[in-house]
C-alpha atoms as a PDB file:
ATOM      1  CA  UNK A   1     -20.666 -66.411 -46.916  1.00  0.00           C
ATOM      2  CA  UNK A   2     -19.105 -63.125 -46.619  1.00  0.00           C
ATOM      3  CA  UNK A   3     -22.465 -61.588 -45.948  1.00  0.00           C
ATOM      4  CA  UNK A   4     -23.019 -63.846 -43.464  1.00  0.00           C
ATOM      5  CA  UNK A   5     -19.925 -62.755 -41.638  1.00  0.00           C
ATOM      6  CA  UNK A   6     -20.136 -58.958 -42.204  1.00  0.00           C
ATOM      7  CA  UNK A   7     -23.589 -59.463 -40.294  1.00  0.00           C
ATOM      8  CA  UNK A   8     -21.958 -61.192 -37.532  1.00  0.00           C
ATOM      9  CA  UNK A   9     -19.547 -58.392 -37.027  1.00  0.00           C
ATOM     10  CA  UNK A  10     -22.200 -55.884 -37.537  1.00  0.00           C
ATOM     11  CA  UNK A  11     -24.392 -57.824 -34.886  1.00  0.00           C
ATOM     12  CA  UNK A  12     -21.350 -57.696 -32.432  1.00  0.00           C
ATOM     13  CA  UNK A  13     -20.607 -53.889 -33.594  1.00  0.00           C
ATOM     14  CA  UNK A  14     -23.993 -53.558 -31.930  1.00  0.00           C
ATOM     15  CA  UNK A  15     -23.289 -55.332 -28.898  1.00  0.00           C
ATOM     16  CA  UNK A  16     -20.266 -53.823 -27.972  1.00  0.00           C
ATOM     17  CA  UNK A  17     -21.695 -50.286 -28.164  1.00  0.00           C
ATOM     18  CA  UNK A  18     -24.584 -51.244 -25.879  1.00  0.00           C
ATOM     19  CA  UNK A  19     -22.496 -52.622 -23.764  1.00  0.00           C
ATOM     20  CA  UNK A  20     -20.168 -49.550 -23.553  1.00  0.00           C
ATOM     21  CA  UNK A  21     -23.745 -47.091 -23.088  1.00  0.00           C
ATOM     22  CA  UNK A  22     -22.685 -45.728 -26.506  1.00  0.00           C
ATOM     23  CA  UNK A  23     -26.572 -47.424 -27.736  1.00  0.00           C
ATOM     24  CA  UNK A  24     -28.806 -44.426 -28.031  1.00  0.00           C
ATOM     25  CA  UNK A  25     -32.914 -44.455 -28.301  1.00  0.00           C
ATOM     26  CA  UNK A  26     -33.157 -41.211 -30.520  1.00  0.00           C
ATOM     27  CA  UNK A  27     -31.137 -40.374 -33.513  1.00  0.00           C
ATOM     28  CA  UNK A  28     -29.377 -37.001 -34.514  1.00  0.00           C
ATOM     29  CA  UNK A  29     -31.377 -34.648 -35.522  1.00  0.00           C
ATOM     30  CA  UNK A  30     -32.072 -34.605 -39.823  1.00  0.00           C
ATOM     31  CA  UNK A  31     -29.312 -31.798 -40.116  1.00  0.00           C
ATOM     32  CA  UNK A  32     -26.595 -34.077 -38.278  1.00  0.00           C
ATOM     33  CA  UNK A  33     -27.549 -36.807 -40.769  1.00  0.00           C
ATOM     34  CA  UNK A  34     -26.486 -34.916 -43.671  1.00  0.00           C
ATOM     35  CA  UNK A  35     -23.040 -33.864 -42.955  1.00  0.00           C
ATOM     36  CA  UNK A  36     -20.783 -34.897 -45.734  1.00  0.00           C
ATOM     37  CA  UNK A  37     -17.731 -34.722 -43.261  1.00  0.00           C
ATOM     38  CA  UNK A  38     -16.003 -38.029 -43.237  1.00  0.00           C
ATOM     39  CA  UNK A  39     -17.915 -39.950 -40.197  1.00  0.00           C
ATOM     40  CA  UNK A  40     -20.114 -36.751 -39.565  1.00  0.00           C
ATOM     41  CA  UNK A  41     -16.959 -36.040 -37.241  1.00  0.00           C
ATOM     42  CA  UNK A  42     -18.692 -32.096 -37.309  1.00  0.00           C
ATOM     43  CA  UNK A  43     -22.141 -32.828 -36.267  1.00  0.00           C
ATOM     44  CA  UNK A  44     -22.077 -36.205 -33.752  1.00  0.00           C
ATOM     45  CA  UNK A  45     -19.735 -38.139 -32.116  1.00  0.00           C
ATOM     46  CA  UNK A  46     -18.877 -41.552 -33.923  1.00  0.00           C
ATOM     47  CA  UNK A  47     -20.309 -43.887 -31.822  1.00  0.00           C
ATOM     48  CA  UNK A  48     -23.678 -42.154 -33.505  1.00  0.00           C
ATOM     49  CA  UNK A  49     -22.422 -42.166 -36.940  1.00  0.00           C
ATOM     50  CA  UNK A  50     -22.236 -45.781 -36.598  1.00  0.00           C
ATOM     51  CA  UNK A  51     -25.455 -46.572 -35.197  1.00  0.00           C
ATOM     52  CA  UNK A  52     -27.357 -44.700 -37.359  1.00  0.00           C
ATOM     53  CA  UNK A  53     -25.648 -44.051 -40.458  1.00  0.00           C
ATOM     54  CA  UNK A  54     -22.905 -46.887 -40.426  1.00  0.00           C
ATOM     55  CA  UNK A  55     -25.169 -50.068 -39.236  1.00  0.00           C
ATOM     56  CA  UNK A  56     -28.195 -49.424 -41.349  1.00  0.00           C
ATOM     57  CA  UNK A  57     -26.316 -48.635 -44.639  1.00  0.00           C
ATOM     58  CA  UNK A  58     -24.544 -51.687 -44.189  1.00  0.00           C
ATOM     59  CA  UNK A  59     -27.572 -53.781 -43.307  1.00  0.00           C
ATOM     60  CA  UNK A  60     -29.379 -52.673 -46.188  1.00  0.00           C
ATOM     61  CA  UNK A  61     -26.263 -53.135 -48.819  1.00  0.00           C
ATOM     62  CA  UNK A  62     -26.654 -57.390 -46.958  1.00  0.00           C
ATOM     63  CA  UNK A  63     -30.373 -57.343 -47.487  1.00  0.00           C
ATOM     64  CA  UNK A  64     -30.276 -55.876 -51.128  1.00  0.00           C
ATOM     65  CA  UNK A  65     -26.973 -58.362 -51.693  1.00  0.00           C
ATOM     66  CA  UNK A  66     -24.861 -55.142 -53.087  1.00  0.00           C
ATOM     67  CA  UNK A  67     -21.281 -55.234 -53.107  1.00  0.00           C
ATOM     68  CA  UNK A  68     -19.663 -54.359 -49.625  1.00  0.00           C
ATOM     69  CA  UNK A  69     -16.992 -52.059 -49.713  1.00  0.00           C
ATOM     70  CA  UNK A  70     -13.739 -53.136 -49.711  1.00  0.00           C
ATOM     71  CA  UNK A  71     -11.555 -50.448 -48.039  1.00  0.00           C
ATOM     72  CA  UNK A  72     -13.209 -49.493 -44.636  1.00  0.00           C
ATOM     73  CA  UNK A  73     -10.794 -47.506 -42.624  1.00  0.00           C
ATOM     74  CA  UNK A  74     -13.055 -46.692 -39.384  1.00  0.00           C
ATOM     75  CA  UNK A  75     -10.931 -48.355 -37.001  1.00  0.00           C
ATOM     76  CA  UNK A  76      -7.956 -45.118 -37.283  1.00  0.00           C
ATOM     77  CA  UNK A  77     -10.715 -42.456 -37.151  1.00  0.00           C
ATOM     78  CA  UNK A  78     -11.756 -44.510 -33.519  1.00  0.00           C
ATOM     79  CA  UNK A  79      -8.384 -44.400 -31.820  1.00  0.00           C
ATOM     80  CA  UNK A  80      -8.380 -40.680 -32.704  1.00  0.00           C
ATOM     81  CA  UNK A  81     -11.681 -40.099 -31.358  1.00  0.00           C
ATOM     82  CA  UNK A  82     -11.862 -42.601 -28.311  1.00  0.00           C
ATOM     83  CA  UNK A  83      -7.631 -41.742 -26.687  1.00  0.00           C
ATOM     84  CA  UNK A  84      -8.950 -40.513 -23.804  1.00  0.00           C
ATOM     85  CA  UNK A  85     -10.945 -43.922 -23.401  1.00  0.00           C
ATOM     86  CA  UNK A  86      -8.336 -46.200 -25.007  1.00  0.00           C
ATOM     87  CA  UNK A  87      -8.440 -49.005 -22.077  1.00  0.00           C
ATOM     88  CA  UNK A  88     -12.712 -49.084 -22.210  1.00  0.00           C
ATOM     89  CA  UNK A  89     -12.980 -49.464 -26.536  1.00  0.00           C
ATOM     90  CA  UNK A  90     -10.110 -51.761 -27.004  1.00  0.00           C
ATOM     91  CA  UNK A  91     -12.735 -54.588 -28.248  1.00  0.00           C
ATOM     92  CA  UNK A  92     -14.684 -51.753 -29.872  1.00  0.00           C
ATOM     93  CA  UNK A  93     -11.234 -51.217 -32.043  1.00  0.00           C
ATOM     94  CA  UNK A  94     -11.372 -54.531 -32.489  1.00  0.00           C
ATOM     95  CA  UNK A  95     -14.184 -54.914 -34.071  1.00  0.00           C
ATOM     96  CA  UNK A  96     -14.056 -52.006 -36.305  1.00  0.00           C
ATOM     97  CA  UNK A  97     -10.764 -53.328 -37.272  1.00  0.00           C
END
């Protein structure tokens, strides 16, 4: 069940950037992958970090049927990052909430 709904949310997580043109064809390069800041907040912005690192990971931990993580705090990092767009990510928030 609660994979079930963590892919739901992921699948809407998905949407919504799309829909707000955050949805990119090409990744980060290798190097911006393996920033160990929190997010990768030093080498993209964090509408990549969770396309490509964020979404897959948590894909994979539903397909293998690991444990999800229990304390996701992404949803703080995003109002920090997003102010200046505050009224156009409130459903982004949402979601990462």
């Amino acid at each position: 069940m609660i994979y079930h709904k963590t892919t739901q949310l992921l699948n809407a997580l998905q949407i919504e950037l799309q829909r707000l043109d955050f949805w990119q064809e090409l990744p980060p390069s290798i190097t911006a992958m393996q920033s160990t800041a929190p997010f990768c907040c030093d080498t993209m912005p964090l509408h990549q970090w969770l396309q490509f690192i964020f979404l897959p990971k948590m894909r994979q931990l539903i397909a293998q049927q690991q444990p999800l993580p229990k304390k996701i705090a992404i949803a703080p990092f995003a109002e920090v990052a997003y102010a200046n767009e505050a009224r156009r990510v409130v459903t982004l928030i949402a979601l990462l909430s």
